[in-house]
C-alpha atoms as a PDB file:
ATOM      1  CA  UNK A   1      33.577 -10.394  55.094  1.00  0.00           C
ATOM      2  CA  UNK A   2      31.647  -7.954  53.721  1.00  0.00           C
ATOM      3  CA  UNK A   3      27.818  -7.106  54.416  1.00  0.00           C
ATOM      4  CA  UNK A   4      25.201  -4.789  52.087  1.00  0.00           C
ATOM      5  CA  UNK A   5      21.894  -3.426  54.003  1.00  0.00           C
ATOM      6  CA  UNK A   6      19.118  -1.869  51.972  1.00  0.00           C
ATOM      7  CA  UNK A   7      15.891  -1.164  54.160  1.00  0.00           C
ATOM      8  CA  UNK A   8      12.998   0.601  53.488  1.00  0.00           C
ATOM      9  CA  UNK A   9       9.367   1.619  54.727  1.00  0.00           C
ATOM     10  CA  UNK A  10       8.403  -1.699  53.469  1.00  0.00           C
ATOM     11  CA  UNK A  11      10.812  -4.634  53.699  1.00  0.00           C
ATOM     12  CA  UNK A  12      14.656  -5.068  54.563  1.00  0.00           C
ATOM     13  CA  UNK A  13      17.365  -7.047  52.730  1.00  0.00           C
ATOM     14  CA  UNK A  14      21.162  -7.662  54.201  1.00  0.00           C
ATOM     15  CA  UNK A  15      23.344  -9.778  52.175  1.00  0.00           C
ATOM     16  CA  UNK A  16      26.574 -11.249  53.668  1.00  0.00           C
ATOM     17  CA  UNK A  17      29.774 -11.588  50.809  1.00  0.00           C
ATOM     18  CA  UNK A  18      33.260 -12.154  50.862  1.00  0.00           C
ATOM     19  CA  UNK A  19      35.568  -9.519  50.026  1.00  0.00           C
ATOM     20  CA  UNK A  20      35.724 -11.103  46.461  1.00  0.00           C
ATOM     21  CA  UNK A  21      32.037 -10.479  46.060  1.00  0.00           C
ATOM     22  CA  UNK A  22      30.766 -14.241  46.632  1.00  0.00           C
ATOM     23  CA  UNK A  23      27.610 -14.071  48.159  1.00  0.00           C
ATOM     24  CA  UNK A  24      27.252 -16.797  51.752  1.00  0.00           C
ATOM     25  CA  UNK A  25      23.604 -15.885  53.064  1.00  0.00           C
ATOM     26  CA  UNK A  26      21.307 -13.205  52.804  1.00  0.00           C
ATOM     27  CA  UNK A  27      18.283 -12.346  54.859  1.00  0.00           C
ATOM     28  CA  UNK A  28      14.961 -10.520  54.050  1.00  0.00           C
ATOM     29  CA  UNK A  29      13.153  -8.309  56.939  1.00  0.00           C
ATOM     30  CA  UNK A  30      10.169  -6.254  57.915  1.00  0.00           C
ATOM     31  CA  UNK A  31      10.319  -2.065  57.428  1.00  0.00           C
ATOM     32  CA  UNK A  32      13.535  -0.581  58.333  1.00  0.00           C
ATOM     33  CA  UNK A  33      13.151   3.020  58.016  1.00  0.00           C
ATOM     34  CA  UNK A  34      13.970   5.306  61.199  1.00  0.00           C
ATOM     35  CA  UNK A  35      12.571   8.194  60.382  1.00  0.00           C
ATOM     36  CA  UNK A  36       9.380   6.362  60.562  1.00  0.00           C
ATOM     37  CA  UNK A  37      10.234   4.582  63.943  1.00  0.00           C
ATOM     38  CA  UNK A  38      13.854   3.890  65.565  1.00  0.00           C
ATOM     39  CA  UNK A  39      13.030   1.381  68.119  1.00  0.00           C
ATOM     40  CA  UNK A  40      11.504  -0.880  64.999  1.00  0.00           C
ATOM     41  CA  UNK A  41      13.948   0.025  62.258  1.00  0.00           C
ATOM     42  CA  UNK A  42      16.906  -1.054  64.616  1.00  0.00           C
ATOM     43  CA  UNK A  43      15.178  -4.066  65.579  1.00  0.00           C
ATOM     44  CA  UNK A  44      14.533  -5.519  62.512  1.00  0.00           C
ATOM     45  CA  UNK A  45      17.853  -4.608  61.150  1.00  0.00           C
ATOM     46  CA  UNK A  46      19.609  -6.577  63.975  1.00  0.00           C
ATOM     47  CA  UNK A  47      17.070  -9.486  63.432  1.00  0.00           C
ATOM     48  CA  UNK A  48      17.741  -9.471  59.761  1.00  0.00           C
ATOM     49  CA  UNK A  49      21.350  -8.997  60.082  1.00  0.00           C
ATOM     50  CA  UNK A  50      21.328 -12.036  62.544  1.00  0.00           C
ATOM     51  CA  UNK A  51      19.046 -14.402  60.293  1.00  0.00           C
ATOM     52  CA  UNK A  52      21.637 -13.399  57.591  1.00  0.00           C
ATOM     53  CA  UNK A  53      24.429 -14.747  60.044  1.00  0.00           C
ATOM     54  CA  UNK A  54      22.653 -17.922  60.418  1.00  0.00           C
ATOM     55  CA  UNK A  55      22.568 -18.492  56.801  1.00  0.00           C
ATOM     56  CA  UNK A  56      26.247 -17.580  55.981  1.00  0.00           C
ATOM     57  CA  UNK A  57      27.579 -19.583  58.968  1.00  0.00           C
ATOM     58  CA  UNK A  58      29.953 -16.813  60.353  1.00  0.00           C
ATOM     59  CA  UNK A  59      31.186 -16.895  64.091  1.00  0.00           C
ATOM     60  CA  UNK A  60      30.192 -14.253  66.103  1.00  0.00           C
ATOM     61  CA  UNK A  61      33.443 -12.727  65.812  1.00  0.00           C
ATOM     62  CA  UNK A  62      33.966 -13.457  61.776  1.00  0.00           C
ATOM     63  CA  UNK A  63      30.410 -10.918  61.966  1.00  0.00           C
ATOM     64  CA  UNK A  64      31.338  -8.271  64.220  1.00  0.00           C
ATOM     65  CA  UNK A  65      34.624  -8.241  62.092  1.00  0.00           C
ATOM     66  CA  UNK A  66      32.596  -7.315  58.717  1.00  0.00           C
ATOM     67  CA  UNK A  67      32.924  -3.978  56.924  1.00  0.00           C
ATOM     68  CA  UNK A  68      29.344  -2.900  56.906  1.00  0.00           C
ATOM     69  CA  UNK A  69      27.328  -0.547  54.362  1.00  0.00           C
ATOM     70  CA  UNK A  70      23.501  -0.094  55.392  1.00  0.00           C
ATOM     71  CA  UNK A  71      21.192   2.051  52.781  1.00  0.00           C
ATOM     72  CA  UNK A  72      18.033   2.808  54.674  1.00  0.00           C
ATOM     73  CA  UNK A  73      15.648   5.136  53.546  1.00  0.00           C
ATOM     74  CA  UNK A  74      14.361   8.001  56.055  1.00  0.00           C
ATOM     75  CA  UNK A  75      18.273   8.969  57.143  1.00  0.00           C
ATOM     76  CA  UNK A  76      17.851  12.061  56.799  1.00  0.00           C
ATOM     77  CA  UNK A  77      20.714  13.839  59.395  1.00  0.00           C
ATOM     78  CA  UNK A  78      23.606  12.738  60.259  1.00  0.00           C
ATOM     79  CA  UNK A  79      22.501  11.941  63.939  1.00  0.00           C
ATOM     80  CA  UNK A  80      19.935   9.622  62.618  1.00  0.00           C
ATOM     81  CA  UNK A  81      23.216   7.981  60.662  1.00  0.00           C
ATOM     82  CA  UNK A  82      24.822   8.095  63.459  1.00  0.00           C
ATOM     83  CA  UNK A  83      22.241   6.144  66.123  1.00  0.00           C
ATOM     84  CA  UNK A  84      21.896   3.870  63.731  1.00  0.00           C
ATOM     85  CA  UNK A  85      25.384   2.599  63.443  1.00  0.00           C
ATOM     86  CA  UNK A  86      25.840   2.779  66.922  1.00  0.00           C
ATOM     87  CA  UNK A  87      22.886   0.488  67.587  1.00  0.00           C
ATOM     88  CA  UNK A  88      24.726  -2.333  65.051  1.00  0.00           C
ATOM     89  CA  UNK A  89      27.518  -5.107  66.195  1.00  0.00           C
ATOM     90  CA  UNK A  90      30.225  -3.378  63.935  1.00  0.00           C
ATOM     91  CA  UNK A  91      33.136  -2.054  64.329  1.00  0.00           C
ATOM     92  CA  UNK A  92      33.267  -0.897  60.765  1.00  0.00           C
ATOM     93  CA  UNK A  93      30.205   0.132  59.238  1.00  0.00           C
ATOM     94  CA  UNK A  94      28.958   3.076  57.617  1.00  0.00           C
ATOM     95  CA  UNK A  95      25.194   4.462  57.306  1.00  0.00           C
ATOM     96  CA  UNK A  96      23.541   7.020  54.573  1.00  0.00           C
ATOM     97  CA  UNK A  97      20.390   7.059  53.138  1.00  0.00           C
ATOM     98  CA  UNK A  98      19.680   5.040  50.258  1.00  0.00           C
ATOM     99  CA  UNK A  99      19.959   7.579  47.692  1.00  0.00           C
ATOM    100  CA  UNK A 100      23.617   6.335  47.284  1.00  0.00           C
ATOM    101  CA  UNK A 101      23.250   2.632  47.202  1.00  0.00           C
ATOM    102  CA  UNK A 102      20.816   2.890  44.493  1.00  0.00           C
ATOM    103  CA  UNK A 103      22.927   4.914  42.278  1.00  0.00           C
ATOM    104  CA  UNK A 104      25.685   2.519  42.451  1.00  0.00           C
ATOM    105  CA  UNK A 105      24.096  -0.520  42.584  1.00  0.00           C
ATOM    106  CA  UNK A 106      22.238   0.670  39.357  1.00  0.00           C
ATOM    107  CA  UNK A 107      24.915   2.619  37.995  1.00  0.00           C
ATOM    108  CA  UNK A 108      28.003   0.484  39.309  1.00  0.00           C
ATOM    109  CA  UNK A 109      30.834   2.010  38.620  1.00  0.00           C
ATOM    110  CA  UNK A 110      29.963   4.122  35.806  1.00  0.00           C
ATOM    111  CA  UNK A 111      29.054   7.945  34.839  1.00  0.00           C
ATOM    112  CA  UNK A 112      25.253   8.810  34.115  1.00  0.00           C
ATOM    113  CA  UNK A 113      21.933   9.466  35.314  1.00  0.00           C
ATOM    114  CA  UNK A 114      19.337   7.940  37.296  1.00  0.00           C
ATOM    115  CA  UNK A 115      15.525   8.473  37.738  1.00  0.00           C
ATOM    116  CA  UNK A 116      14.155   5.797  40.862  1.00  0.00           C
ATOM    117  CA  UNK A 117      10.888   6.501  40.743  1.00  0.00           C
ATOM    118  CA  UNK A 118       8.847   3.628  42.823  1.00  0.00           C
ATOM    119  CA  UNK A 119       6.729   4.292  45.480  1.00  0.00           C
ATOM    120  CA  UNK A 120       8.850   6.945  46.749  1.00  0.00           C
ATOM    121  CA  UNK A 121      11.400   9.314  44.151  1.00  0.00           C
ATOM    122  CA  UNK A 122      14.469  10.663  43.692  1.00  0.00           C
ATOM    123  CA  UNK A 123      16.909  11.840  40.654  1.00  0.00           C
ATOM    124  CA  UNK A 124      20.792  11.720  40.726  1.00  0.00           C
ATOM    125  CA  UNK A 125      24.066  12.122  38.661  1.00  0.00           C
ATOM    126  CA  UNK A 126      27.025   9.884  39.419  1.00  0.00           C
ATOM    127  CA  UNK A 127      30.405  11.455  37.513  1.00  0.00           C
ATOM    128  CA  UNK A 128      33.996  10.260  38.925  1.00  0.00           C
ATOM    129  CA  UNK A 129      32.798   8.537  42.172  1.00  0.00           C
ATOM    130  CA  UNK A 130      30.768  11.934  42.993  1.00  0.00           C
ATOM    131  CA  UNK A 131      27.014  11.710  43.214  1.00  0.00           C
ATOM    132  CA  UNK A 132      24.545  14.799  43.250  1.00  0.00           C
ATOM    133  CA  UNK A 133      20.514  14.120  43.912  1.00  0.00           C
ATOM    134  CA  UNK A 134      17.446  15.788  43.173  1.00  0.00           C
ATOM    135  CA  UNK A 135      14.325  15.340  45.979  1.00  0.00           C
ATOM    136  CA  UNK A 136      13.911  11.739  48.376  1.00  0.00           C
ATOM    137  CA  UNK A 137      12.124  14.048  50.846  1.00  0.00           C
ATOM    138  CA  UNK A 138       8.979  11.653  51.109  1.00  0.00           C
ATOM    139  CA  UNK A 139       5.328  11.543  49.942  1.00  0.00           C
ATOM    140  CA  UNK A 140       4.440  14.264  52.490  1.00  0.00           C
ATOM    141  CA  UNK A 141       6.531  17.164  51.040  1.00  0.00           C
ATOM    142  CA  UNK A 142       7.740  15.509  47.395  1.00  0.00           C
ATOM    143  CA  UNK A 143       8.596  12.274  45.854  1.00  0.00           C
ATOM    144  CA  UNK A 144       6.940  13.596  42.514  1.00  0.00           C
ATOM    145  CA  UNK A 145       6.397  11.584  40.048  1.00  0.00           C
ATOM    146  CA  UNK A 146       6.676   8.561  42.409  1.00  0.00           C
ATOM    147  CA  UNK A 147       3.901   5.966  42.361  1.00  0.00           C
ATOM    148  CA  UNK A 148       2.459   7.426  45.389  1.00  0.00           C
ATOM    149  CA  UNK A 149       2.517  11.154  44.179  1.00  0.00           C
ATOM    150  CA  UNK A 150       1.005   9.560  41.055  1.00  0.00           C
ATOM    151  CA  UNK A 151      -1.951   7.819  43.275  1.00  0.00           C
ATOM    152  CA  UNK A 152      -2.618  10.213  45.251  1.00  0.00           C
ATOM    153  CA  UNK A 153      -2.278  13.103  41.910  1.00  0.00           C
ATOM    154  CA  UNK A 154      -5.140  11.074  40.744  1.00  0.00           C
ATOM    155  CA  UNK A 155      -7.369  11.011  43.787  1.00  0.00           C
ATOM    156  CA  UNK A 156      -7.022  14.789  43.733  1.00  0.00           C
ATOM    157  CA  UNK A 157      -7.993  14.898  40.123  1.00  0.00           C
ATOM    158  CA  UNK A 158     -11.448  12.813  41.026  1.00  0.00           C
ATOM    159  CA  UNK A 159     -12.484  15.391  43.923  1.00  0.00           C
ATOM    160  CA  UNK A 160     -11.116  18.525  41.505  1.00  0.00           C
ATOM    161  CA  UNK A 161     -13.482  16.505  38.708  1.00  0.00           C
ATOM    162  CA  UNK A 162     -16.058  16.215  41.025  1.00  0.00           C
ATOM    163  CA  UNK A 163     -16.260  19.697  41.630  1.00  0.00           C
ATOM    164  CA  UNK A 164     -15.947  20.796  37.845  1.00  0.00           C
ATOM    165  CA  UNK A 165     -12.830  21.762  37.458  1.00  0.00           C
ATOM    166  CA  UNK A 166     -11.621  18.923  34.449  1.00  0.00           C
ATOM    167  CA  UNK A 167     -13.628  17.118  31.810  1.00  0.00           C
ATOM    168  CA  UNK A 168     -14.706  13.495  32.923  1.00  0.00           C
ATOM    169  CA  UNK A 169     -12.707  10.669  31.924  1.00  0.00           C
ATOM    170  CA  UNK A 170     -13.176   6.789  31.860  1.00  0.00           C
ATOM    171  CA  UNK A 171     -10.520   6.705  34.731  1.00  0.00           C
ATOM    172  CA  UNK A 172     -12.284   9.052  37.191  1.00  0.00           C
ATOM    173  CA  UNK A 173     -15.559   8.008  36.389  1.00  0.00           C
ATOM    174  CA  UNK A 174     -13.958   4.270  37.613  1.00  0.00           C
ATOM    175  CA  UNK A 175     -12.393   5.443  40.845  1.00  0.00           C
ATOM    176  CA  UNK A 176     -15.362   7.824  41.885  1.00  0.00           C
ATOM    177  CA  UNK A 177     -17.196   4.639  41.470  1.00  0.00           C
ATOM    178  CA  UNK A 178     -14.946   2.169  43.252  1.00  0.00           C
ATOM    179  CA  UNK A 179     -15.331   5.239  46.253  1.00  0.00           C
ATOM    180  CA  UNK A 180     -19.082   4.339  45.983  1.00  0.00           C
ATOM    181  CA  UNK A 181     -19.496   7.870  44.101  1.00  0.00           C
ATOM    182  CA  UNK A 182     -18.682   9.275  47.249  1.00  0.00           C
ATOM    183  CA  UNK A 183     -16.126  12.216  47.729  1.00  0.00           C
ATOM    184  CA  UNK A 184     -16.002  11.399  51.688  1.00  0.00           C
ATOM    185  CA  UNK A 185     -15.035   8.061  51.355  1.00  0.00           C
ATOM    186  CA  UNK A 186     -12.102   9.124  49.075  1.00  0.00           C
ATOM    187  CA  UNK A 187     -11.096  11.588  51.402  1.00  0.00           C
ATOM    188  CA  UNK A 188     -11.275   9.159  54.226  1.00  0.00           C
ATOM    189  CA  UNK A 189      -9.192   6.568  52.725  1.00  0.00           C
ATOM    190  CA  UNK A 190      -6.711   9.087  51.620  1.00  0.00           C
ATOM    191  CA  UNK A 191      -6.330  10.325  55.410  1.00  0.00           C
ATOM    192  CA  UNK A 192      -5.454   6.857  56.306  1.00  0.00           C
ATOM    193  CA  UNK A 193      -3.406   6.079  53.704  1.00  0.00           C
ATOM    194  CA  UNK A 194       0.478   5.254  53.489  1.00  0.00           C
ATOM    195  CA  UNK A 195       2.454   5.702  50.376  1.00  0.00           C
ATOM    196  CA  UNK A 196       2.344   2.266  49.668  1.00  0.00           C
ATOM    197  CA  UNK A 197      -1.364   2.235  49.224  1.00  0.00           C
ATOM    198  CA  UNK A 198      -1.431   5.811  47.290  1.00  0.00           C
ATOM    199  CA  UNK A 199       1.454   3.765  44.978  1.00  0.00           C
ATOM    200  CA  UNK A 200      -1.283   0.848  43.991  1.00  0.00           C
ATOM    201  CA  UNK A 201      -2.731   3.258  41.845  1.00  0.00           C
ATOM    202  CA  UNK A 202      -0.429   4.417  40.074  1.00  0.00           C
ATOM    203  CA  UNK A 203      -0.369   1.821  37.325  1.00  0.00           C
ATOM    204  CA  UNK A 204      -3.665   1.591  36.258  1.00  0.00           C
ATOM    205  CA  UNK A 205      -3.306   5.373  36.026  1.00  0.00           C
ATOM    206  CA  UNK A 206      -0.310   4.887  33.340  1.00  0.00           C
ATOM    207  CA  UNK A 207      -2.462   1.795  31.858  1.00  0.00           C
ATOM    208  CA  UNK A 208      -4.788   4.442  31.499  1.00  0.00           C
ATOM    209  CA  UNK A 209      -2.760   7.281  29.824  1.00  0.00           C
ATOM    210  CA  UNK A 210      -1.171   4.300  27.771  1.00  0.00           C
ATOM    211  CA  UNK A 211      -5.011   4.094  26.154  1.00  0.00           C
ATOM    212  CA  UNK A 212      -5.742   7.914  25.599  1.00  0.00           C
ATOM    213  CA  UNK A 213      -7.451   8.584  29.071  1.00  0.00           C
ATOM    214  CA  UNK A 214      -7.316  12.290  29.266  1.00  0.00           C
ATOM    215  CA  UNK A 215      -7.095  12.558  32.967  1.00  0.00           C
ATOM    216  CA  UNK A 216      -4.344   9.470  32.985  1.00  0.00           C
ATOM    217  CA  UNK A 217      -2.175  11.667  30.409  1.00  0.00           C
ATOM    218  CA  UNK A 218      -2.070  14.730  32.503  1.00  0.00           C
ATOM    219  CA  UNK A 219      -0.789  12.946  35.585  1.00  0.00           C
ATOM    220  CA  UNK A 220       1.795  11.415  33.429  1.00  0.00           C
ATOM    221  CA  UNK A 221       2.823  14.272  31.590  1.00  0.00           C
ATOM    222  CA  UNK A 222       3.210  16.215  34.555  1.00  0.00           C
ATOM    223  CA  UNK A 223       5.438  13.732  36.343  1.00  0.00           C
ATOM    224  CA  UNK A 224       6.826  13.550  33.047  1.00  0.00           C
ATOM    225  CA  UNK A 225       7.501  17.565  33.421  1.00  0.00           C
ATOM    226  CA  UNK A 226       9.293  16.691  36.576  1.00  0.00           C
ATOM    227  CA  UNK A 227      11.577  14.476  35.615  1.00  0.00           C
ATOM    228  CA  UNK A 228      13.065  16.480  32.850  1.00  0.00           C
ATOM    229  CA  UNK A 229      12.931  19.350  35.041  1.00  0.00           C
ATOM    230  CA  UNK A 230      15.084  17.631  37.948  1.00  0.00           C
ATOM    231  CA  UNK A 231      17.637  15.944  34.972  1.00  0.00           C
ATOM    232  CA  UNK A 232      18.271  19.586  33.461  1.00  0.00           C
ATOM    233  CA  UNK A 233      19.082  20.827  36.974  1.00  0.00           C
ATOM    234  CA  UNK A 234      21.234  17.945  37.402  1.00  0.00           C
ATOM    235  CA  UNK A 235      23.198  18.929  34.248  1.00  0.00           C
ATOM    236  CA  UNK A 236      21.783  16.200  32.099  1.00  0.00           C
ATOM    237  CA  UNK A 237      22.730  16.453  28.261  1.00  0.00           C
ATOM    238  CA  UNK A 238      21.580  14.795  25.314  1.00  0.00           C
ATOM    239  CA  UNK A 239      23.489  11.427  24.851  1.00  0.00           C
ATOM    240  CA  UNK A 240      23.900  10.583  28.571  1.00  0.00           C
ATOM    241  CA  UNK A 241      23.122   7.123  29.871  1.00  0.00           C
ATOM    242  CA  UNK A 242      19.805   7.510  31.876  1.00  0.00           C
ATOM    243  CA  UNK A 243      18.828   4.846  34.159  1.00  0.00           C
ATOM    244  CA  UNK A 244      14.989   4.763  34.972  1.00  0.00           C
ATOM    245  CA  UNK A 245      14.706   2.532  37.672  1.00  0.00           C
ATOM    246  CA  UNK A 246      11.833   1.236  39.945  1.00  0.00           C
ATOM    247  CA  UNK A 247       8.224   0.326  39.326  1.00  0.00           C
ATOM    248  CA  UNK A 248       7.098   3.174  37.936  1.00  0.00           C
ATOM    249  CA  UNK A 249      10.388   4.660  36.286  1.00  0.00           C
ATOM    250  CA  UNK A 250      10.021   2.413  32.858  1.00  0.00           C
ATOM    251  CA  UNK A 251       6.425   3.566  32.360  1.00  0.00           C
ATOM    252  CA  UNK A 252       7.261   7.168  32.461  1.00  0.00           C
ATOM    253  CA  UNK A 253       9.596   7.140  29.003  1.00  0.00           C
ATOM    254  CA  UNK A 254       6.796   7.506  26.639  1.00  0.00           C
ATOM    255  CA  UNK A 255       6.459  11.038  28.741  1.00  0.00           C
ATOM    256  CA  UNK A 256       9.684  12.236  28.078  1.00  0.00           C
ATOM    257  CA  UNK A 257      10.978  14.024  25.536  1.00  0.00           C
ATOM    258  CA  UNK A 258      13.431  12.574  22.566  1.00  0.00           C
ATOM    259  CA  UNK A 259      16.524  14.149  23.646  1.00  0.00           C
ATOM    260  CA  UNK A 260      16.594  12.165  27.480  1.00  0.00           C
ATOM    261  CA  UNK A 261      16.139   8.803  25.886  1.00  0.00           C
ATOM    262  CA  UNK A 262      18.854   8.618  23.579  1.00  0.00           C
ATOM    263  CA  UNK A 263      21.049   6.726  25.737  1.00  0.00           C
ATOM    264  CA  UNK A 264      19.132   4.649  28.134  1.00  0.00           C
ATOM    265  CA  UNK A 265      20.468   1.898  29.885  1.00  0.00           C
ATOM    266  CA  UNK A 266      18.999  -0.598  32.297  1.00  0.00           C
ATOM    267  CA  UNK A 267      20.112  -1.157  35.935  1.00  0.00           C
ATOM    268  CA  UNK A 268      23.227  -3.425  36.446  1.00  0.00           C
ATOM    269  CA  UNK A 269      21.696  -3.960  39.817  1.00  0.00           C
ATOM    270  CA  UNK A 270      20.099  -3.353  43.023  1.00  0.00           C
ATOM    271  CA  UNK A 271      20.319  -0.680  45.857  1.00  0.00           C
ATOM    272  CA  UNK A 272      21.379  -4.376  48.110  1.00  0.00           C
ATOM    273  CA  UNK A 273      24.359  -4.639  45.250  1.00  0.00           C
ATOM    274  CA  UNK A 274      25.068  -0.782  45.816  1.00  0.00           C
ATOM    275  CA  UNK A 275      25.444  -1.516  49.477  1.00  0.00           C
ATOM    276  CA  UNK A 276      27.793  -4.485  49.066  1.00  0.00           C
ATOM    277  CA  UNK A 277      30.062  -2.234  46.700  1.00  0.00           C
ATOM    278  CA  UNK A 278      30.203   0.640  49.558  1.00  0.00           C
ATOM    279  CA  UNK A 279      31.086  -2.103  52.085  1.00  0.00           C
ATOM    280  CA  UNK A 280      33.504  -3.470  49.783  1.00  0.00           C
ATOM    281  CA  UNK A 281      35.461  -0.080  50.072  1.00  0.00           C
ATOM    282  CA  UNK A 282      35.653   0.214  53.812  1.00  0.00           C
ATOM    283  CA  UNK A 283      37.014  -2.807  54.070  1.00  0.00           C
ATOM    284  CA  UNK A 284      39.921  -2.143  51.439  1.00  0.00           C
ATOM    285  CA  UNK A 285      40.656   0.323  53.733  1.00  0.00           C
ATOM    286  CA  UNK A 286      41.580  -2.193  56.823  1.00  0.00           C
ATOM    287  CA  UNK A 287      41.015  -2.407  60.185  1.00  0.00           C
ATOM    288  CA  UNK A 288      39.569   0.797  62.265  1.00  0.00           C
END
């Protein structure tokens, strides 16, 4: 058997296949990232993993047998890699962030581009099984043009408002006065926020630049900038398929220049699909 992990800083998914691909039981989970916390990350992987068992009906030794491919997001050295594998049933399983199980599973098997922009970010070129990325670093130091750079860009742009420094726009004016047309309260909530609550507003903010808002088109147009910026570093020429994946990755097209969306292509599937695929391979390779 095979099994796919994907986990995140929101939710965890494992899947359990055969080696041919059929999927026998699959399991959803709380946050799974262990950047953010070990201890939790490792326990709600094993309790998803074993809620997955349950639903495929594998023996206890027809599981530990499994190859095993777990995406997580915040695996960010190899020790963290490492503790995490050794803290799973498995014989055979592998660990890496989830930079590469969203390229493949949206990719498959295939050359090109992709742009996952959703409440965190990252850029990446798959060519002949080799894959080379652009940011994933987290809200903190990057994830531009994410949906929670894009919330928080536009808190920023109410307070820089606020103090003069742009034109008013329908937009601010509407978040200054959901804040109670209070710059403290804004900066409070932003203290306490995590990226998923920065990421609510980032749609509103392209609904916004979708209808002419000035301040909604300069947040898009500079995450806009980015993109292009990180596909040119990446090698990106005119023609090549480009994914853009995740919530906010459709939205941001009408920000990009001609020459980056002649060839786009939609995801043929999921960072839990990407995972299956790697787990796939270390089990063509046999027993440790």
């Amino acid at each position: 058997h095979i099994i796919g992990v994907d986990g995140g800083g929101s939710t965890c998914r494992v899947a359990i296949a055969s080696f041919g691909g059929q999927v026998l039981g699959a399991a959803n989970g709380a946050a799974a990232n262990p950047s953010t916390s070990m201890v939790q990350a490792v326990a709600c992987l094993n309790e998803t993993l074993q809620a997955a068992r349950s639903n495929a009906g594998l023996s206890a030794t027809e599981f530990s047998c499994a190859a095993v491919h777990a995406g997580l997001a915040g695996v960010i050295s190899a020790e963290i890699a490492s503790a995490v594998a050794d803290a799973m049933p498995f014989d055979r399983v592998s660990v890496t962030d989830d930079r590469p199980t969203n390229m493949i599973g949206a990719l498959g098997g295939e050359d090109g581009f992709l742009a996952a922009l959703g409440t965190g970010s990252f850029l990446g070129r798959q060519k002949r099984d080799n894959q080379h990325f652009v940011g994933g670093w987290g809200l903190v130091l990057g994830d531009q043009a994410s949906g929670a750079w894009i919330g928080r860009a536009l808190l920023s742009r109410v307070l820089e408002w606020r103090d003069g420094l742009h034109p008013v726009s329908p937009l601010l004016e509407q978040v200054f006065a959901d804040h109670g047309n209070d710059p403290a309260r804004i900066v409070l909530s932003a203290t306490e926020a995590e990226p998923t609550a920065f990421g609510e507003l980032a749609l509103p903010v392209l609904q916004a630049a979708a209808e002419g808002d000035q301040a909604g088109l300069a947040i898009a147009g500079e995450a806009g900038a980015y993109v292009q910026q990180a596909l040119d570093l990446l090698g990106f020429q005119p023609g090549d398929p480009l994914c853009l994946a995740g919530g906010i990755g459709p939205h941001l097209s009408p920000y990009l220049a001609a020459r980056y969306k002649k060839n786009l292509v939609a995801p043929r599937g999921t960072a839990l699909d990407g995972a299956l695929r790697l787990a796939a391979g270390i089990a063509a390779q046999g027993p440790q």
